[in-house]
Protein backbone atom coordinates (compact mmCIF):
# COMPACT_ATOMS: atom_id res chain seq x y z
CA UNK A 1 99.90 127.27 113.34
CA UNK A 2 98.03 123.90 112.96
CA UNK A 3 96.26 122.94 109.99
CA UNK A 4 94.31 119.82 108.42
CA UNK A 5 96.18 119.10 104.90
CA UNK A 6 93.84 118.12 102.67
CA UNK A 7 92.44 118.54 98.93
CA UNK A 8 92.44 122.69 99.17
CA UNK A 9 96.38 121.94 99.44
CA UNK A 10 99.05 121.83 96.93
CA UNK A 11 102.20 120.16 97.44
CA UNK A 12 105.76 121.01 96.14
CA UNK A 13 107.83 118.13 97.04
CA UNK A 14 112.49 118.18 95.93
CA UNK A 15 113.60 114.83 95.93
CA UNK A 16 110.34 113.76 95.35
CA UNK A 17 111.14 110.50 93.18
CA UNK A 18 112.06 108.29 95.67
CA UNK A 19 112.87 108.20 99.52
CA UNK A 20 111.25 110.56 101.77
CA UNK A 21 109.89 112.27 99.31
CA UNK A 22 107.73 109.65 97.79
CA UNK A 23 106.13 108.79 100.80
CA UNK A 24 105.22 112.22 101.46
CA UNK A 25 103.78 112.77 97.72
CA UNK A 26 101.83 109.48 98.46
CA UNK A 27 100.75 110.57 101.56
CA UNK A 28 99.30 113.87 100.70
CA UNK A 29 97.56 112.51 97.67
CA UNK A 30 95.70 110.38 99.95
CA UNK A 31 95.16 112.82 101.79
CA UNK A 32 93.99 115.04 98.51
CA UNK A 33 96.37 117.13 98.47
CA UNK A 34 97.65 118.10 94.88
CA UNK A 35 101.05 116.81 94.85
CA UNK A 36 103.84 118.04 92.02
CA UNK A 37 107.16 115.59 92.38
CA UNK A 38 110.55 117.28 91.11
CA UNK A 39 113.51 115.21 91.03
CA UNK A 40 117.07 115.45 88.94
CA UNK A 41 115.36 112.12 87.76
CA UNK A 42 113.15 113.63 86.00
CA UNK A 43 111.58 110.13 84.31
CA UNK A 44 111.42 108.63 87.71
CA UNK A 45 109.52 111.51 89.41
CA UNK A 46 106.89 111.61 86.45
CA UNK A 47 106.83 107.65 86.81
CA UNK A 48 106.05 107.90 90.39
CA UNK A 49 103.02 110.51 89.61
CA UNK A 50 101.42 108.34 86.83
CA UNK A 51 101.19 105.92 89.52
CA UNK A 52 99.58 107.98 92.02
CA UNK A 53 96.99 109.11 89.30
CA UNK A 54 96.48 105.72 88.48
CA UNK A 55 95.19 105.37 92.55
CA UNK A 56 92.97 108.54 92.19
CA UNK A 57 95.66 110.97 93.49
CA UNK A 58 96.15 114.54 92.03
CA UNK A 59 99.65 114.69 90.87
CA UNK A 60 102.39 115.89 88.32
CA UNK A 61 106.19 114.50 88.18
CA UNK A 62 109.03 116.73 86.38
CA UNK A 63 112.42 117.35 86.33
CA UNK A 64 114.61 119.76 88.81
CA UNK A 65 118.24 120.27 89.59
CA UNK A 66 118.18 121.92 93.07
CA UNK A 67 121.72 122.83 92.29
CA UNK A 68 121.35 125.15 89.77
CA UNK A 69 118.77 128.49 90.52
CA UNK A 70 117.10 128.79 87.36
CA UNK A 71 116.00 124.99 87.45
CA UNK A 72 114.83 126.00 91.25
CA UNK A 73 113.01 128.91 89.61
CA UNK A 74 111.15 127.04 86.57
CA UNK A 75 109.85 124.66 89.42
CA UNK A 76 108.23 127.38 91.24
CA UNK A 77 107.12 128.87 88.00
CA UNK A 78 105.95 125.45 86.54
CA UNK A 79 104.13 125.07 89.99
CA UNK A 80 102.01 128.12 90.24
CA UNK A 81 101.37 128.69 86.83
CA UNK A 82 99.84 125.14 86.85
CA UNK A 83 97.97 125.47 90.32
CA UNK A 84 97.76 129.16 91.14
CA UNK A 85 99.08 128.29 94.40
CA UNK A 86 101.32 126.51 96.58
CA UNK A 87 100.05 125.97 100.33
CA UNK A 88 103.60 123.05 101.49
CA UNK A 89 107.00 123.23 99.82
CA UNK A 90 109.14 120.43 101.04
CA UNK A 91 112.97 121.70 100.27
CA UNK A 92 113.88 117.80 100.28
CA UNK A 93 116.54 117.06 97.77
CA UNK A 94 119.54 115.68 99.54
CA UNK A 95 122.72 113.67 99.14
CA UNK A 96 125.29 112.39 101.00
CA UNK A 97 128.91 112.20 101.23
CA UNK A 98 131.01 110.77 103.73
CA UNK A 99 135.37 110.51 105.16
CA UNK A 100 136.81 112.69 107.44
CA UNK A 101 137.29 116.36 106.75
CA UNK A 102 140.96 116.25 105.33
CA UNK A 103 140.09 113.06 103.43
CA UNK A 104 136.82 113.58 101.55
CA UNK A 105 137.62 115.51 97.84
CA UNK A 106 137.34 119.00 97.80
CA UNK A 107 135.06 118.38 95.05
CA UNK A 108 132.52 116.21 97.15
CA UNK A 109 132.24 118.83 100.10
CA UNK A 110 131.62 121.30 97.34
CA UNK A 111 129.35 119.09 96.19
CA UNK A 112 127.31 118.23 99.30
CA UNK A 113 127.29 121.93 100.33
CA UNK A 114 125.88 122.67 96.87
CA UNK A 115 123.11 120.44 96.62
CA UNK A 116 122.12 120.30 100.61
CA UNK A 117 122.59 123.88 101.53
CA UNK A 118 122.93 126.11 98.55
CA UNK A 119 120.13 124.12 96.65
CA UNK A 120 117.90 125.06 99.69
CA UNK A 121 118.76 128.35 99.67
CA UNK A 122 117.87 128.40 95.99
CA UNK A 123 114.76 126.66 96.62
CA UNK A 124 113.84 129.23 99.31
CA UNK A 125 114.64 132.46 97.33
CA UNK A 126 112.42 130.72 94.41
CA UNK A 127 109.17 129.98 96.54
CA UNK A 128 109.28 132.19 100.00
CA UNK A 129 108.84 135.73 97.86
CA UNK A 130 105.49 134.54 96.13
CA UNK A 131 104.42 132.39 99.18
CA UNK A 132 104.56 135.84 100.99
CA UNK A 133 102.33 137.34 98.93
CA UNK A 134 99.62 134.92 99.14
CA UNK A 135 96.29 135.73 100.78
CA UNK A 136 96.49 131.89 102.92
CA UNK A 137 98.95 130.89 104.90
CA UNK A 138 101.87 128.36 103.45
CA UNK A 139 104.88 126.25 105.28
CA UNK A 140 108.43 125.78 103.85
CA UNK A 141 109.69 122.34 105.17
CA UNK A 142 113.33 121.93 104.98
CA UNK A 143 114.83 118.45 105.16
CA UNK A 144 117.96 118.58 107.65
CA UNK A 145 118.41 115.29 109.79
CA UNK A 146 119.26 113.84 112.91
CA UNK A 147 122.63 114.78 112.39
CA UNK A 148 121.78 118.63 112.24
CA UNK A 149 121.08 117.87 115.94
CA UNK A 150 124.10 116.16 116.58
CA UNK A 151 125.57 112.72 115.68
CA UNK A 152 124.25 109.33 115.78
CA UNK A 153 126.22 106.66 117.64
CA UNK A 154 125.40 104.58 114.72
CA UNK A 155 126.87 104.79 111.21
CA UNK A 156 130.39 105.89 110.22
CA UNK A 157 132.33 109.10 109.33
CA UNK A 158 130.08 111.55 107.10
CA UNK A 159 131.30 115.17 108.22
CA UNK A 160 130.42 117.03 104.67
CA UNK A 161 126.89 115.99 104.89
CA UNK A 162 127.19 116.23 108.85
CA UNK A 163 128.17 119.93 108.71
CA UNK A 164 125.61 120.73 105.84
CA UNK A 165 122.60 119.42 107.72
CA UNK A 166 124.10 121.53 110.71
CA UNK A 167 124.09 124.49 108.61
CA UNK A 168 120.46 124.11 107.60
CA UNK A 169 119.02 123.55 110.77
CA UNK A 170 120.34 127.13 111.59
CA UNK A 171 119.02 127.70 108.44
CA UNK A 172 115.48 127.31 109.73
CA UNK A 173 116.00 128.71 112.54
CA UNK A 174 116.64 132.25 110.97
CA UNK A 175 113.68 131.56 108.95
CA UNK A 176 111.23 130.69 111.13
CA UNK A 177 112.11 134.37 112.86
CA UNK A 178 112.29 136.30 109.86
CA UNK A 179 108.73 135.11 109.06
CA UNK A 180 107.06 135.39 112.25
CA UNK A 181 104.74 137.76 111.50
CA UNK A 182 103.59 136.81 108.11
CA UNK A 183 101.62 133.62 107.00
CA UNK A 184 104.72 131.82 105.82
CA UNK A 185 105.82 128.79 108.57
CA UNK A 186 108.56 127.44 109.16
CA UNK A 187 109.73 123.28 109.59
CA UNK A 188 113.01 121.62 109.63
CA UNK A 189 112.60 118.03 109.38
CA UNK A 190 115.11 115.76 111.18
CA UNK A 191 114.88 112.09 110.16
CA UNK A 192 116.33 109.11 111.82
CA UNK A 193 117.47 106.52 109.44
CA UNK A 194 114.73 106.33 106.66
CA UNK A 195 114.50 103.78 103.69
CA UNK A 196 115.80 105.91 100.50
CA UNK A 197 118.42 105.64 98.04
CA UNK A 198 120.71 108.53 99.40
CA UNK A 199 123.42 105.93 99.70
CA UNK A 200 123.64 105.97 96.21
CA UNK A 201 123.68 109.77 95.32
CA UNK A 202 126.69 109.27 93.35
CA UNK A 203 124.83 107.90 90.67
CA UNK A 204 123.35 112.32 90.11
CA UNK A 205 126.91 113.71 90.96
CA UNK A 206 127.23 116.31 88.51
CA UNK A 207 129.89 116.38 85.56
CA UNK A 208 131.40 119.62 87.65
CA UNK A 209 132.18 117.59 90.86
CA UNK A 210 133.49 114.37 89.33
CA UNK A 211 130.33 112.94 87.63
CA UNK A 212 128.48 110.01 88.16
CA UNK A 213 129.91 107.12 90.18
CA UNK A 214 127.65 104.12 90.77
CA UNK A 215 128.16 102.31 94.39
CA UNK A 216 128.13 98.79 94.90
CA UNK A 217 124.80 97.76 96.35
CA UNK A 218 125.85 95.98 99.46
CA UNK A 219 126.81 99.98 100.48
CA UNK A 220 123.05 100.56 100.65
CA UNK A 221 122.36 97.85 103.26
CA UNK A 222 121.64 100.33 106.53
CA UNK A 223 119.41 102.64 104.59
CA UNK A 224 117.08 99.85 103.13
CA UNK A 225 117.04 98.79 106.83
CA UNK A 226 115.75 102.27 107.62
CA UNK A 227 111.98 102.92 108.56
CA UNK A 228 109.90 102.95 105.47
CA UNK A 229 109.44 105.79 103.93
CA UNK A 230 105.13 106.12 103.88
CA UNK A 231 105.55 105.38 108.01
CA UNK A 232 108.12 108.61 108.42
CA UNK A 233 105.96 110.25 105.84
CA UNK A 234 102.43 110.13 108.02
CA UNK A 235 104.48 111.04 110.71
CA UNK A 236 106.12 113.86 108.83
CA UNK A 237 102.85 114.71 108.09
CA UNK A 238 101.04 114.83 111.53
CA UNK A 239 103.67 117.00 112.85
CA UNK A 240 102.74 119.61 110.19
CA UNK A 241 99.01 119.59 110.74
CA UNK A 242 99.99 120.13 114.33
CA UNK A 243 101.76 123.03 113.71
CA UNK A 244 105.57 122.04 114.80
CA UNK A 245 108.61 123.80 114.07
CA UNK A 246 110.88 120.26 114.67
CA UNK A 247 109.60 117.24 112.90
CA UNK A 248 110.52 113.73 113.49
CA UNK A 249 110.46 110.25 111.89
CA UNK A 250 112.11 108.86 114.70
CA UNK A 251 111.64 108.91 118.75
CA UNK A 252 114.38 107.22 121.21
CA UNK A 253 116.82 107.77 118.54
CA UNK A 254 116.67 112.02 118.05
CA UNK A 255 116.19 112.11 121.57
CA UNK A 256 119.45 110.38 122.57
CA UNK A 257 121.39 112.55 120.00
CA UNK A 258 119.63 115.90 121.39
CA UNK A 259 119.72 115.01 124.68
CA UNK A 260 124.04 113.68 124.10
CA UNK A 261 123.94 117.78 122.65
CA UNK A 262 121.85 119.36 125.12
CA UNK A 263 124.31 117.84 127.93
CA UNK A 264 127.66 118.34 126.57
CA UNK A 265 126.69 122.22 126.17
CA UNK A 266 125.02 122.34 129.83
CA UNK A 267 128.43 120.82 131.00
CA UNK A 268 130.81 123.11 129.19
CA UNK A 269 128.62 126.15 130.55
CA UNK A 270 129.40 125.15 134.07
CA UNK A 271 133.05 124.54 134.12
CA UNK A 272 133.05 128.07 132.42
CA UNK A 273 131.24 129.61 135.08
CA UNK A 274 133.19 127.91 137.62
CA UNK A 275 136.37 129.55 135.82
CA UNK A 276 134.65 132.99 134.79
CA UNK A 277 132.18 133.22 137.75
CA UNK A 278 128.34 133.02 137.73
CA UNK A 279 127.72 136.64 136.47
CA UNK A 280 130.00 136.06 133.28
């Protein structure tokens, strides 16, 4: 389903402080687009909205933890009550934690899975219900990444947050079926490697998990080299209005992890048919 975004629209936007999800806020408001930015940082998301009022943009800033479900549920409730509707929600909020498997803490896999998958979930069961009973049609967007496609040749070991983008591409998937027939869509963004500050998640690990732990700043280095954020955001944005189920930031670089998927499965199909025979 394509649409034009424009000022009829209302934004919901996780993660919305910084990254990503500050581009997109800035986008839609230019686009005029009511825009509400919800962030664990609660100060920095209502920051960032002041200064898109101060341009002539529609927008609020306030506080969400996407880890707990009642915080996910007084965002939907803040947002509606406030608006009366909600035409995007952007499931953004994200972190990221790397090692291998049997060397990242127990308590940062829980951690990642909590925030990138379970918070998403949360945010889902919050929003979907009341988007389905709307009388205009709505789009959950759920921030996954290239590596929910498969991995980057770049970049070094990150399997929790790997697997957890993984998990909410299928995610998507199931939700873009389950919803066929209604006037809820469906998009899982995949982003190359995006200016943001999800090298330094740490910094909002919560007091469960091992609590804040602030990185040096040279460990940010690749993600300030990313694409900036309000480019990825128009893009982001484009894909929407044209109605696509896969969004992209990034080109040559998705396409050589997909395509590096797409081949290894092709291949593995035909050695089994060459051992099970073509009817198997």
């Amino acid at each position: 389903m394509s649409c034009e975004i424009g000022a009829a629209d209302v934004a919901v936007i996780t993660g919305g402080a910084s990254g990503i999800g500050l581009g997109l806020a800035k986008a839609l408001a230019a686009r005029g687009a009511a825009v509400v930015l919800a962030d664990i940082e609660g100060g920095k998301a209502e920051a960032a909205a002041a200064q898109i009022r101060e341009t002539g943009g529609a927008a609020l800033g306030c506080f969400v933890d996407v880890a707990d479900p009642q915080s996910n549920q007084a965002l939907a409730d803040f947002a509606f009550e406030r608006f009366g509707r909600v035409s995007l929600v952007f499931l953004n909020a994200g972190i990221g934690a790397g090692g291998a498997i049997h060397k990242a803490s127990i308590a940062n896999i829980a951690w990642t899975f909590e925030v990138n998958l379970m918070g998403t979930i949360a945010g889902v069961r919050s929003f979907a219900p009341r988007l389905l009973e709307q009388d205009h049609p709505s789009r959950l967007i759920i921030t996954a990444s290239e590596h929910g496609l498969g991995l980057p040749s770049r970049g070094g070991q990150a399997t929790p947050y790997t697997a957890s983008k993984h998990a909410l591409v299928g995610l998507a998937d199931a939700m873009a079926r389950d919803y066929r027939d209604t006037q809820l869509s469906v998009s899982v963004l995949c982003p190359g490697l995006v200016a943001s500050e999800i090298w330094n998640g740490f910094r909002n690990r919560h007091a469960r998990f091992g609590g804040p732990r602030l990185l040096d700043e040279a460990a940010g280095a690749e993600n300030r080299a990313g694409l900036s954020a309000d480019l990825a955001a128009d893009r982001i944005l484009r894909g929407i209005e044209a109605g696509e189920f896969f969004l992209f930031t990034h080109g040559n670089d998705i396409a050589d992890v997909a395509r590096a998927r797409a081949e290894a499965v092709e291949s593995a199909l035909a050695r089994f048919w060459a051992r099970e025979g073509p009817q198997a």
